[in-house]
Protein backbone atom coordinates (compact mmCIF):
# COMPACT_ATOMS: atom_id res chain seq x y z
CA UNK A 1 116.83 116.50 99.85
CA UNK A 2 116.70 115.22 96.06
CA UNK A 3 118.87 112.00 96.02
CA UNK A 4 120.86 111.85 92.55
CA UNK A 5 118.50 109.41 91.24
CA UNK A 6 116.00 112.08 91.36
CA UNK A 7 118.10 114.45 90.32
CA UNK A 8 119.29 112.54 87.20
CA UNK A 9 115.12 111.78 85.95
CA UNK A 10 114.96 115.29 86.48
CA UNK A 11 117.72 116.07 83.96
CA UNK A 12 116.42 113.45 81.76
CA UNK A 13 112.86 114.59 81.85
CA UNK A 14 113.54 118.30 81.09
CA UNK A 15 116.32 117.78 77.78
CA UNK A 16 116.52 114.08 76.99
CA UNK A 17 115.93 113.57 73.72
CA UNK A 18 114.45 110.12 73.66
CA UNK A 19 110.66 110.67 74.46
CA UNK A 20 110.59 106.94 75.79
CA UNK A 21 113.59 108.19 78.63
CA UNK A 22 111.08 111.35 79.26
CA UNK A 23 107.98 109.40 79.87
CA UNK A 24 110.08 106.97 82.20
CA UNK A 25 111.83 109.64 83.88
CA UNK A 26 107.88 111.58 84.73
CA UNK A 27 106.90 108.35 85.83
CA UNK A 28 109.72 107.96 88.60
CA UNK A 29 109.34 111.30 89.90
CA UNK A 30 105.57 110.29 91.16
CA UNK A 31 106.84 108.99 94.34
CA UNK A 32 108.34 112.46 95.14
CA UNK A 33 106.45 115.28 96.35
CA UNK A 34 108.29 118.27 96.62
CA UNK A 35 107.26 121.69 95.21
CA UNK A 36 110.10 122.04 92.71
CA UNK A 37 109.43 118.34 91.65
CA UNK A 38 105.54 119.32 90.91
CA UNK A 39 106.78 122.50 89.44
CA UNK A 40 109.11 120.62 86.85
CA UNK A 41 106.16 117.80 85.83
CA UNK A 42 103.81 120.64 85.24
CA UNK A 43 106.57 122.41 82.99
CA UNK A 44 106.30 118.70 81.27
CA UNK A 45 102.70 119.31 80.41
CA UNK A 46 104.17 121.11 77.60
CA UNK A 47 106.26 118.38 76.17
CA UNK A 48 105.62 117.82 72.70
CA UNK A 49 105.29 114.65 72.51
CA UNK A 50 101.46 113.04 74.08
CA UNK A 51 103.24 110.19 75.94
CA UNK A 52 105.52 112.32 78.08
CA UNK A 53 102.54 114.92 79.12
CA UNK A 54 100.65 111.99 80.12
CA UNK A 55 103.15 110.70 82.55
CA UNK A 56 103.34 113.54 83.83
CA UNK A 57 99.89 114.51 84.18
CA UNK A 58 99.28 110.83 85.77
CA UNK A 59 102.33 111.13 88.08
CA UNK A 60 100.88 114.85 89.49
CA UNK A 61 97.79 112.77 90.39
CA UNK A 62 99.56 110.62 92.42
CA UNK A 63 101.64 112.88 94.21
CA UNK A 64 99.13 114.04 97.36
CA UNK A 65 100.77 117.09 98.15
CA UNK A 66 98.71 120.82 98.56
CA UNK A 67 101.54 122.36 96.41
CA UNK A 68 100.45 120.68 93.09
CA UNK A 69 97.45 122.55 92.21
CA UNK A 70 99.27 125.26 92.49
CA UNK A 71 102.46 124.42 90.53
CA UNK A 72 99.62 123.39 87.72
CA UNK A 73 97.30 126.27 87.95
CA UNK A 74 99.45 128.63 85.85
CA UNK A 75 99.06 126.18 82.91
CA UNK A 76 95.70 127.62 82.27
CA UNK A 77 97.11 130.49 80.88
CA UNK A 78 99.69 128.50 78.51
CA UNK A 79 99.38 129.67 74.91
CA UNK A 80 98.57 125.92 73.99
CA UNK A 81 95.00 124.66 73.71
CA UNK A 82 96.07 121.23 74.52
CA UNK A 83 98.17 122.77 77.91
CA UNK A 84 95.46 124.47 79.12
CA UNK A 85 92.62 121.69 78.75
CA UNK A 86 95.39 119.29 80.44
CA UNK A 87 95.96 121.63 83.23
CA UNK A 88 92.05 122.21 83.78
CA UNK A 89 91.56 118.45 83.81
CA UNK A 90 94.34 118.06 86.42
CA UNK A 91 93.26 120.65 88.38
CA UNK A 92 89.26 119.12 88.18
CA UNK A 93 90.45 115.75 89.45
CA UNK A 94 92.09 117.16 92.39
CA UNK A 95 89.07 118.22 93.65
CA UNK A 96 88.38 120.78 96.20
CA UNK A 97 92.29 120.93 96.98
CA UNK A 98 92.86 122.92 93.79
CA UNK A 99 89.85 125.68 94.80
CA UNK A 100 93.03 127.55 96.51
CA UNK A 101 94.63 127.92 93.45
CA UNK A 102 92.28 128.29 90.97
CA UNK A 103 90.05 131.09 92.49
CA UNK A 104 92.65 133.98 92.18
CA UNK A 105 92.31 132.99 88.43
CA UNK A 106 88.43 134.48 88.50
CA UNK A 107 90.59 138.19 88.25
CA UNK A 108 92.49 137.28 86.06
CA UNK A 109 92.75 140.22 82.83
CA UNK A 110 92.22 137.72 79.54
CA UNK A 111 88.30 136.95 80.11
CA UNK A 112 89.54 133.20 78.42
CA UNK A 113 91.45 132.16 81.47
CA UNK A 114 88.83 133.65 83.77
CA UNK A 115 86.25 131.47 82.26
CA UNK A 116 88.47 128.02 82.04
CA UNK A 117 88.88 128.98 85.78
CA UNK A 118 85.05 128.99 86.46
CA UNK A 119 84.80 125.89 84.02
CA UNK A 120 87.03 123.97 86.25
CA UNK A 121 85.68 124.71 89.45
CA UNK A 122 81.95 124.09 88.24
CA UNK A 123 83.53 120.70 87.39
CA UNK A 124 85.14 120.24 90.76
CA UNK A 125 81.42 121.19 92.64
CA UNK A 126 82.29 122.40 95.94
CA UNK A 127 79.76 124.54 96.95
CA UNK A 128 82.70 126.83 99.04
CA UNK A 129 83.48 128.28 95.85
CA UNK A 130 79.44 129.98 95.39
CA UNK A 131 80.81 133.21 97.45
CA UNK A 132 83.57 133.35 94.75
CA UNK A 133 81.34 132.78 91.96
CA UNK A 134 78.18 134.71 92.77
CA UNK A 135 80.57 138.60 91.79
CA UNK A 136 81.55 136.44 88.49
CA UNK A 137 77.45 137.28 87.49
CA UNK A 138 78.87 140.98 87.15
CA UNK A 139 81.53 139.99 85.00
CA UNK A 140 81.75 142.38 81.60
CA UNK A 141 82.37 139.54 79.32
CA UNK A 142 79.56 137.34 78.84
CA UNK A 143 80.88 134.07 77.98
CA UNK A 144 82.55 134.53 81.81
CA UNK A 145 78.88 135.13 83.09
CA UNK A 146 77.82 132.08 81.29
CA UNK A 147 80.26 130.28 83.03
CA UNK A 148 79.77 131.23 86.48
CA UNK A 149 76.22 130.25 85.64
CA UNK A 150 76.64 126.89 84.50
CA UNK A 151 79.49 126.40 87.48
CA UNK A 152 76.41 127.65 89.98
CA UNK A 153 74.14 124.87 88.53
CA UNK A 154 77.01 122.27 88.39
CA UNK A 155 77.62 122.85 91.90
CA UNK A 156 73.58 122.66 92.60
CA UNK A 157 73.52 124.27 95.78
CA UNK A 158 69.62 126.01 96.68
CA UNK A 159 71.31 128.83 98.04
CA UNK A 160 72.02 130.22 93.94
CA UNK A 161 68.78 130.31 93.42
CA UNK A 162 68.14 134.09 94.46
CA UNK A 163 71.14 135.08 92.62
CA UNK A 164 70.11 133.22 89.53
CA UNK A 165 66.77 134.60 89.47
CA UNK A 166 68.42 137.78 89.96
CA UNK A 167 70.77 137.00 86.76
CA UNK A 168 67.54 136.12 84.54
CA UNK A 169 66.20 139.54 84.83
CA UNK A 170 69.89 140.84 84.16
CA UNK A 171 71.18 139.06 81.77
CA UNK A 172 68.48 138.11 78.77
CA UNK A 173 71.26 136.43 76.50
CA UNK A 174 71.80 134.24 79.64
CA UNK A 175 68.28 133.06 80.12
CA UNK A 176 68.51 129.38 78.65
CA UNK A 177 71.74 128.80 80.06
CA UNK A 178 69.49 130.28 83.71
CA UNK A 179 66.94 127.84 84.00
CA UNK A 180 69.10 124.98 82.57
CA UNK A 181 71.28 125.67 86.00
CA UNK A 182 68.16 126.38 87.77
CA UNK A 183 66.65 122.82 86.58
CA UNK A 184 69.95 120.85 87.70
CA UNK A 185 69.87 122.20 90.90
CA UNK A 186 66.84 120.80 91.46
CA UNK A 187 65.33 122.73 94.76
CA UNK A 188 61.64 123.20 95.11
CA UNK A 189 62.02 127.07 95.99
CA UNK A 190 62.44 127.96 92.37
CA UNK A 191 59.10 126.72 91.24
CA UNK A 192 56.86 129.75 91.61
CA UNK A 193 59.25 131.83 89.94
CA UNK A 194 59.43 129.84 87.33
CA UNK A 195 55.58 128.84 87.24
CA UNK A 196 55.35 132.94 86.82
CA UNK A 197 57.97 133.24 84.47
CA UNK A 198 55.75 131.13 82.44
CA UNK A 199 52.70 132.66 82.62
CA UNK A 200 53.91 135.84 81.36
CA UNK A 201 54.81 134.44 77.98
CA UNK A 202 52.48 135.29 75.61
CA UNK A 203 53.26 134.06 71.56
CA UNK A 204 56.83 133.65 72.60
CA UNK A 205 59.04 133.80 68.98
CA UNK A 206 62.49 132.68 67.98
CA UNK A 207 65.13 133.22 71.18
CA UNK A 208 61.89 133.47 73.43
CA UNK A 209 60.33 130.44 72.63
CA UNK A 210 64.14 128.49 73.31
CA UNK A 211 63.69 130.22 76.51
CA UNK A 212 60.43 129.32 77.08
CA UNK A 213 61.22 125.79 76.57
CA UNK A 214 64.17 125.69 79.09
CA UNK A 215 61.79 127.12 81.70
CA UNK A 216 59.12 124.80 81.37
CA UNK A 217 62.05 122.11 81.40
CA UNK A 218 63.67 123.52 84.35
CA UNK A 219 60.04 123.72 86.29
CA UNK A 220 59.28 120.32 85.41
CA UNK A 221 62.63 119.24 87.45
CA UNK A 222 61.51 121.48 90.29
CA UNK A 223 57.96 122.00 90.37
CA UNK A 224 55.98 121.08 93.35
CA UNK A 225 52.57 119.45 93.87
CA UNK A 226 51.45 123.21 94.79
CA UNK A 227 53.11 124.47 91.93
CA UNK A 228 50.56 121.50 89.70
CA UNK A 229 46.85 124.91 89.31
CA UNK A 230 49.71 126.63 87.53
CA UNK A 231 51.19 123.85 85.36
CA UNK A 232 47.36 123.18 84.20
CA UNK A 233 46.20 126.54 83.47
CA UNK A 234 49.47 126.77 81.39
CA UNK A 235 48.57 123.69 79.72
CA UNK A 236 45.11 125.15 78.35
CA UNK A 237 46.95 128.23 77.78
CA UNK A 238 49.34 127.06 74.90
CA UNK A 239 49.53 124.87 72.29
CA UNK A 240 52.00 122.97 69.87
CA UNK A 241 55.43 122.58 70.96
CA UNK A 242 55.05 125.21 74.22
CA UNK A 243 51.96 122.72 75.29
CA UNK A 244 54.01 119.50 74.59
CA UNK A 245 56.87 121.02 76.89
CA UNK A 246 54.22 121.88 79.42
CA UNK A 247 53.06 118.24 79.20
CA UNK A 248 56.23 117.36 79.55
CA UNK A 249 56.53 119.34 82.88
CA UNK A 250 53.36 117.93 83.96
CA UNK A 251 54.48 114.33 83.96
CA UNK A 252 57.38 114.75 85.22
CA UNK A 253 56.05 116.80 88.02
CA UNK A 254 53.49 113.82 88.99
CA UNK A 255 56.43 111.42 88.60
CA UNK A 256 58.36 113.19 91.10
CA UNK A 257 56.22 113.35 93.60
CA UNK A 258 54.29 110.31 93.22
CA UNK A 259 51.17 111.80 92.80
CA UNK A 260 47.82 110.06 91.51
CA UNK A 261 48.37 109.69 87.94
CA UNK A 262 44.57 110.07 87.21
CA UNK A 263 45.03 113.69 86.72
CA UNK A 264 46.66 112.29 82.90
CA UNK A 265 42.81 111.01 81.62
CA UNK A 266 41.76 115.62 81.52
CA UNK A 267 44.87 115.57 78.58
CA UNK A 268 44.34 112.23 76.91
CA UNK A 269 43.70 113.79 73.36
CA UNK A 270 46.57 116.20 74.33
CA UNK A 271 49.10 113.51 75.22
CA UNK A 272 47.96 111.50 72.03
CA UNK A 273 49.07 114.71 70.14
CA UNK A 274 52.39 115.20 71.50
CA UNK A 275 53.23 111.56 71.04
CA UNK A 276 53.75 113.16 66.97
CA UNK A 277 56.60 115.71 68.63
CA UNK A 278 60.42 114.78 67.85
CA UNK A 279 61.85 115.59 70.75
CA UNK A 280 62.27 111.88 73.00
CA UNK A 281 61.72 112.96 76.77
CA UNK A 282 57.87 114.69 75.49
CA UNK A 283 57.41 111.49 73.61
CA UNK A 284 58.66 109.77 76.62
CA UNK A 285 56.54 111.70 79.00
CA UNK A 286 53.19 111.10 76.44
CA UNK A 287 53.86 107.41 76.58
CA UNK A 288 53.88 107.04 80.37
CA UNK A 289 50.53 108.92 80.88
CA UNK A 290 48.96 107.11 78.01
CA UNK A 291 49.83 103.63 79.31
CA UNK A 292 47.68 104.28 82.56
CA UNK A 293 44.57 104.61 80.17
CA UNK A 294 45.15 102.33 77.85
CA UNK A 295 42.26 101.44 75.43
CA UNK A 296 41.73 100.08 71.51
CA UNK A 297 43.11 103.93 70.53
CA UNK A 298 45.56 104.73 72.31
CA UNK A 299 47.10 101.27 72.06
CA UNK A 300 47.10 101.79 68.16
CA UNK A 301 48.56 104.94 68.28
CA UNK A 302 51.34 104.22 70.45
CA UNK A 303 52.36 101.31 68.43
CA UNK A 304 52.83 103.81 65.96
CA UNK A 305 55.29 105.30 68.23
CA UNK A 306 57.74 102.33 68.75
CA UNK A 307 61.01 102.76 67.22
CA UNK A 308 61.72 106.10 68.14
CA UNK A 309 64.11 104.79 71.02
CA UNK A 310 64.88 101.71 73.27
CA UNK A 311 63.65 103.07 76.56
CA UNK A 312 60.11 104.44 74.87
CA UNK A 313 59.91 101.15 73.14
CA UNK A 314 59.76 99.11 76.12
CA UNK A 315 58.27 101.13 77.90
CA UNK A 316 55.01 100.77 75.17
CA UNK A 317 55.30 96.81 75.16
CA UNK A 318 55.73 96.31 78.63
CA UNK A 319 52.18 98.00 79.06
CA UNK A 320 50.42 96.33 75.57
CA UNK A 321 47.45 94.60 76.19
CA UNK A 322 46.35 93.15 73.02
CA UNK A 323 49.07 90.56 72.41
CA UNK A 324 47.81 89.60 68.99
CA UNK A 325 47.69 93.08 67.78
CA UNK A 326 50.67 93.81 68.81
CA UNK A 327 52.63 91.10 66.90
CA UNK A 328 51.30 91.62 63.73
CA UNK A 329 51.94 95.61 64.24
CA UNK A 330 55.90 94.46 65.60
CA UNK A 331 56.64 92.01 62.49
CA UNK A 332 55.80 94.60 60.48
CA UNK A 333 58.27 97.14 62.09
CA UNK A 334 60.78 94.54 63.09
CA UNK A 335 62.37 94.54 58.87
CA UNK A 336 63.10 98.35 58.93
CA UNK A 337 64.14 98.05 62.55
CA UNK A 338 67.75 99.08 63.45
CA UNK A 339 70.08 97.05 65.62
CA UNK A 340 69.20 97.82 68.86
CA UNK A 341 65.51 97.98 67.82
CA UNK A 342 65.60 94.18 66.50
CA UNK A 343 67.12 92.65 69.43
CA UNK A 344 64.07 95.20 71.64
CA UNK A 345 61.18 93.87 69.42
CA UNK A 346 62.69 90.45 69.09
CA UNK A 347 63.13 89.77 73.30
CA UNK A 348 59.63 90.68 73.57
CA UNK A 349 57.86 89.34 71.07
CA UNK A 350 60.20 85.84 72.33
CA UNK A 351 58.31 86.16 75.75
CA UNK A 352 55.02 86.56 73.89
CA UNK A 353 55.17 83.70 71.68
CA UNK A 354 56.05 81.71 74.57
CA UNK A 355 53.16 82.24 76.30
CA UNK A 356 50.40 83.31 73.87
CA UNK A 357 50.77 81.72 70.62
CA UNK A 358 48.36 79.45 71.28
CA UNK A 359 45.99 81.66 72.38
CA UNK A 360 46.19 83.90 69.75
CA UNK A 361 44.54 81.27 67.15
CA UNK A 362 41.53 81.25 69.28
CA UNK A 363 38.00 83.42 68.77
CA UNK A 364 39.44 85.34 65.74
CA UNK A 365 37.48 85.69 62.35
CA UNK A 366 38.78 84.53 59.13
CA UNK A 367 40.87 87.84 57.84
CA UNK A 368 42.51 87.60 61.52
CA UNK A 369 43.55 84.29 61.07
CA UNK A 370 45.04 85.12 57.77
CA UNK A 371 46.68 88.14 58.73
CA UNK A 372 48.24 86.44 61.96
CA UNK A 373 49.57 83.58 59.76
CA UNK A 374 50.82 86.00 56.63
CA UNK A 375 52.94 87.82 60.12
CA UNK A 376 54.23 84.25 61.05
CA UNK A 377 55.35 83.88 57.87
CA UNK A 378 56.98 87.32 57.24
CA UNK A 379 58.80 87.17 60.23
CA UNK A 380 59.95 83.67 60.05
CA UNK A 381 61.62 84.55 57.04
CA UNK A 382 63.33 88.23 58.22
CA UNK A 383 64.72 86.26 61.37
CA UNK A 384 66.02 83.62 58.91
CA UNK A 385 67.68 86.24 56.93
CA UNK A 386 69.20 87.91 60.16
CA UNK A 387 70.70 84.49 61.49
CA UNK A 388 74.03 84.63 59.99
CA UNK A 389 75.16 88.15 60.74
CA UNK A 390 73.72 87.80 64.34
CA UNK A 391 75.79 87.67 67.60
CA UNK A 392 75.49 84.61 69.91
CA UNK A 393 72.92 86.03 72.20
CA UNK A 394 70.36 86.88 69.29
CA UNK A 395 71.02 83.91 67.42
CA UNK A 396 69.81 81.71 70.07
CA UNK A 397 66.78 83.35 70.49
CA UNK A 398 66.10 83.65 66.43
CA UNK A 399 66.17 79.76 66.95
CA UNK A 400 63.40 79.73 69.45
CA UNK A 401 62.04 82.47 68.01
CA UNK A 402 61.84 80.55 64.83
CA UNK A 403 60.33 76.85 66.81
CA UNK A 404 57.66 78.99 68.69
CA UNK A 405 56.68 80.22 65.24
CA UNK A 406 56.72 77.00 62.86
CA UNK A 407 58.22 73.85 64.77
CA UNK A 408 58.49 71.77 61.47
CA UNK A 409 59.88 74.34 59.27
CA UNK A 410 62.13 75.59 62.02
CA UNK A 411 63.30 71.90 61.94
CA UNK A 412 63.50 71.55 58.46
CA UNK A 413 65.44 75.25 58.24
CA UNK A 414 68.31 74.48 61.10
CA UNK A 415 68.52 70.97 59.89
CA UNK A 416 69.68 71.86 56.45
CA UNK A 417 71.74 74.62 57.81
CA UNK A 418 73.71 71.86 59.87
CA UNK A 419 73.96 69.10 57.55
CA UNK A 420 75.53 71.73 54.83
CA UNK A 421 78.26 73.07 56.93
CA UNK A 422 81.66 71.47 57.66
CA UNK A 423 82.27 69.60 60.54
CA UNK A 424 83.72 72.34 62.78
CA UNK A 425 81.11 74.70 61.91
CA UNK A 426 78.22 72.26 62.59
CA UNK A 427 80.19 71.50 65.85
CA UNK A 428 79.78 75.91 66.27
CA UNK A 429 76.01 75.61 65.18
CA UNK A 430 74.94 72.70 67.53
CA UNK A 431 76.38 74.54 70.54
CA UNK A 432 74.09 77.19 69.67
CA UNK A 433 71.42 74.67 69.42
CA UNK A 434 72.58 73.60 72.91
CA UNK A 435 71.39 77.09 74.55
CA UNK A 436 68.11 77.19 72.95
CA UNK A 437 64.99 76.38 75.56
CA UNK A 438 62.21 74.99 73.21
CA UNK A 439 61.96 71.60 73.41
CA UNK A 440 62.21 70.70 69.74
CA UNK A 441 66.10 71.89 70.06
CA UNK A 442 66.34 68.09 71.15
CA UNK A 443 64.79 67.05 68.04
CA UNK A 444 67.06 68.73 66.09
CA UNK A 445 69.96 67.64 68.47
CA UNK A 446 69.29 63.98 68.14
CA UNK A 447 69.26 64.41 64.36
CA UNK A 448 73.26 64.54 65.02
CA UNK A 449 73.31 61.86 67.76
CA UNK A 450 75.10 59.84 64.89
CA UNK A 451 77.23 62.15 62.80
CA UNK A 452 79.59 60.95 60.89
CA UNK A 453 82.07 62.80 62.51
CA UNK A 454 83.69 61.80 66.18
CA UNK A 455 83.53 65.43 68.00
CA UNK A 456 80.14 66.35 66.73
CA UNK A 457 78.59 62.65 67.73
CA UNK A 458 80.54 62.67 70.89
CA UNK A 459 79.16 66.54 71.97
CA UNK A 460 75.89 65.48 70.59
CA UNK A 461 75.21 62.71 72.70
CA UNK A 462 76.90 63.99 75.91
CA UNK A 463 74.00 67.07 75.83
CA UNK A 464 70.74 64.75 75.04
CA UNK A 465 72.38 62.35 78.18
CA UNK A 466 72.67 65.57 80.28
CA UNK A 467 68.71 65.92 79.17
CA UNK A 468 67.69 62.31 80.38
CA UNK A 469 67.56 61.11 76.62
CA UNK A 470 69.46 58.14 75.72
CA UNK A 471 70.74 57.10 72.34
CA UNK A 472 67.77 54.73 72.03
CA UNK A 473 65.37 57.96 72.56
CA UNK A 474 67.17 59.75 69.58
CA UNK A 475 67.35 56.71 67.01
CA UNK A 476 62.98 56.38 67.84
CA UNK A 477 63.10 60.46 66.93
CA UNK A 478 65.15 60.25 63.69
């Protein structure tokens, strides 16, 4: 029985003009779950105004009754791009309770709706919707096929497989969009028909080579330790971008499986190679078998490499063996660095000069020396440059960054910076001070033990106190 309070934010929803009253109105009908009431917030999906459809569209999410995907469901046929997408979205987060009402929409005549159908069930991933799907692979219009495909693979259930194999022989335009399904699903039965796929290509061109590439993908996601004779005979049996792919199977294979990674030393001029590809995950892949046979080489070449991304780029300096090398190689790199890639190079290279500066000025030759003290320099002055437009985080560890490098000039650099800035902002800069770990931050702290000004003394001398340094300690420093 509607009440005449819900009767009255039904009259207000549907010809209020005020689209503030609208919006209110969809948001008190929420806590009733009737089918007419689900029936007249769907109609409010079409409201012109952005506010009022998402009231509505929130308060059908909260009403938990069967008949709401179904008072939704015709919205996918709305003449309005926005309707539709809303309605599919709706329909998604419901979950499997909408598979009732969207399924009849797989027959329906315009091929569009029959696809935003599959598209919103492949989102929803209930595999009781494969028998429904599986007759959508006969479809006449292929962008429907393609969707009942990628549904198949979003729902990643091993029993598609056959009819996905079945599919690649049927549908060529389909193939990519195949083993891209095929990969996502993930199950271990698909790898010898894909290992075979593959070793029928021969010189694939153009739309066969994208296929190619989406096969050898999709068999590095499924491919099995048996499936490992094949994946090496394919290796020897391409080259260029088709080998780097296979490479990239390879790994991942081995990775999977946690196999013995000594299998990687047969390809190690191979994986050098493909570390000059542009695509990440083979560059990715090349990196992690390198760094399991790392020597003077490869560690050069794989320097070379950082930059293209964070993940690769710590994944190199985690595994870096020459420390020395390294630095000089990162300093370099570190002024035509992005972002990101500064704050990567400059948290390692931190850890590093904590523990191996000092042994880096040991059992070097004189051109060493020089070139390990021209880096010092360089990069003392790049971080000194990057102080001021810095966030919090990365200034504190520029300041270490810049002690572990030259303790005196670092002293001599955030002194002046201090001593020229106004009270409030030297107040600001000495907090940053505050968070640094090397120890001459207390130098530079006691410096300011007897500012002129009350806040800064006061802060100053509460944080060399909290250190076990009294007053006395900081007048002997200054």
């Amino acid at each position: 029985m509607l009440t005449k309070e819900i009767k009255q934010s039904i009259a207000t929803l549907l010809v209020d003009p005020q689209a503030d009253k609208r919006r209110q109105a969809a948001e008190d009908l929420s806590s009733t779950s009737s089918l007419m009431i689900s029936a007249i917030l769907s109609l409010a999906l079409q409201d012109k105004d952005k506010g009022v459809r998402d009231s509505a569209a929130r308060s059908l999410l909260e009403i938990q009754s069967p008949s709401v995907p179904y008072a939704i469901v015709e919205y996918l046929t709305d003449s309005s791009f926005v309707t539709r997408n809303l309605a599919s979205n709706l329909l998604a987060k419901k979950g499997s309770n909408s598979l009732g009402a969207l399924i009849p929409y797989f027959k329906y005549e315009n091929q569009d709706v029959r696809k935003l159908a599959l598209d919103t069930v492949g989102l929803i991933g209930d595999r009781r919707a494969l028998p429904e799907i599986i007759p959508m692979l006969c479809d006449q219009d292929e962008n429907v096929v393609v969707a009942a495909i990628e549904a198949m693979g979003n729902i990643c259930d091993a029993s598609a497989i056959p009819h996905l194999s079945m599919a690649y022989v049927c549908h060529p335009y389909a193939r990519v969009v195949i083993a891209e399904a095929i990969g996502k699903i993930g199950d271990s039965s698909a790898s010898t028909f894909l290992a075979a796929l593959l070793r029928d290509v021969e010189n694939p061109q153009g739309e066969d080579l994208l296929v190619t590439f989406a096969v050898a993908e999709a068999l590095g996601a499924v491919g099995t330790e048996a499936s490992l004779p094949s994946v090496l005979e394919l290796v020897k049996k391409f080259d260029g971008k088709l080998r780097h792919i296979v490479l990239y199977a390879f790994v991942s294979i081995i990775e999977r499986h946690a196999l013995s990674k000594s299998d990687f030393e047969q390809f190690r001029d191979l994986f050098i190679d493909a570390l000059n590809d542009d695509d990440q995950k083979i560059v990715s892949a090349s990196t992690k078998a390198l760094v399991t046979m790392l020597d003077d080489e490869i560690e050069d070449r794989l320097l070379q490499v950082l930059g293209m991304s964070e993940e690769i780029d710590t994944l190199i300096l985690m595994n870096l063996r020459n420390g020395r090398k390294a630095f000089v190689m990162l300093t370099k790199k570190y002024d035509h660095a992005d972002t990101l890639q500064k704050k990567t190079i400059l948290k390692f290279l931190l850890t590093h000069l904590q523990e191996n500066m000092h042994q880096w000025f040991h059992d070097i030759n004189h051109d060493t020396m020089k070139d390990l003290q021209n880096s010092i320099s360089t990069f003392f002055d790049n971080l000194a440059l990057d102080w001021n437009d810095a966030d919090e985080e990365t200034r504190i560890d520029i300041m270490d960054a810049l002690f572990y490098l030259d303790q005196d000039r670092a002293l001599t650099y955030f002194t002046q910076l201090a001593e020229d800035a106004d009270p409030w902002i030297r107040m600001q800069f000495l907090e940053q001070v505050a968070g640094a770990s090397h120890m001459r931050s207390n130098d530079l702290l006691a410096k300011f033990a007897h500012d002129e000004n009350d806040f800064v003394r006061e802060f100053v001398v509460s944080i060399l106190q909290s250190r076990g340094m009294s007053i006395e300690n900081s007048e002997i420093i200054e």
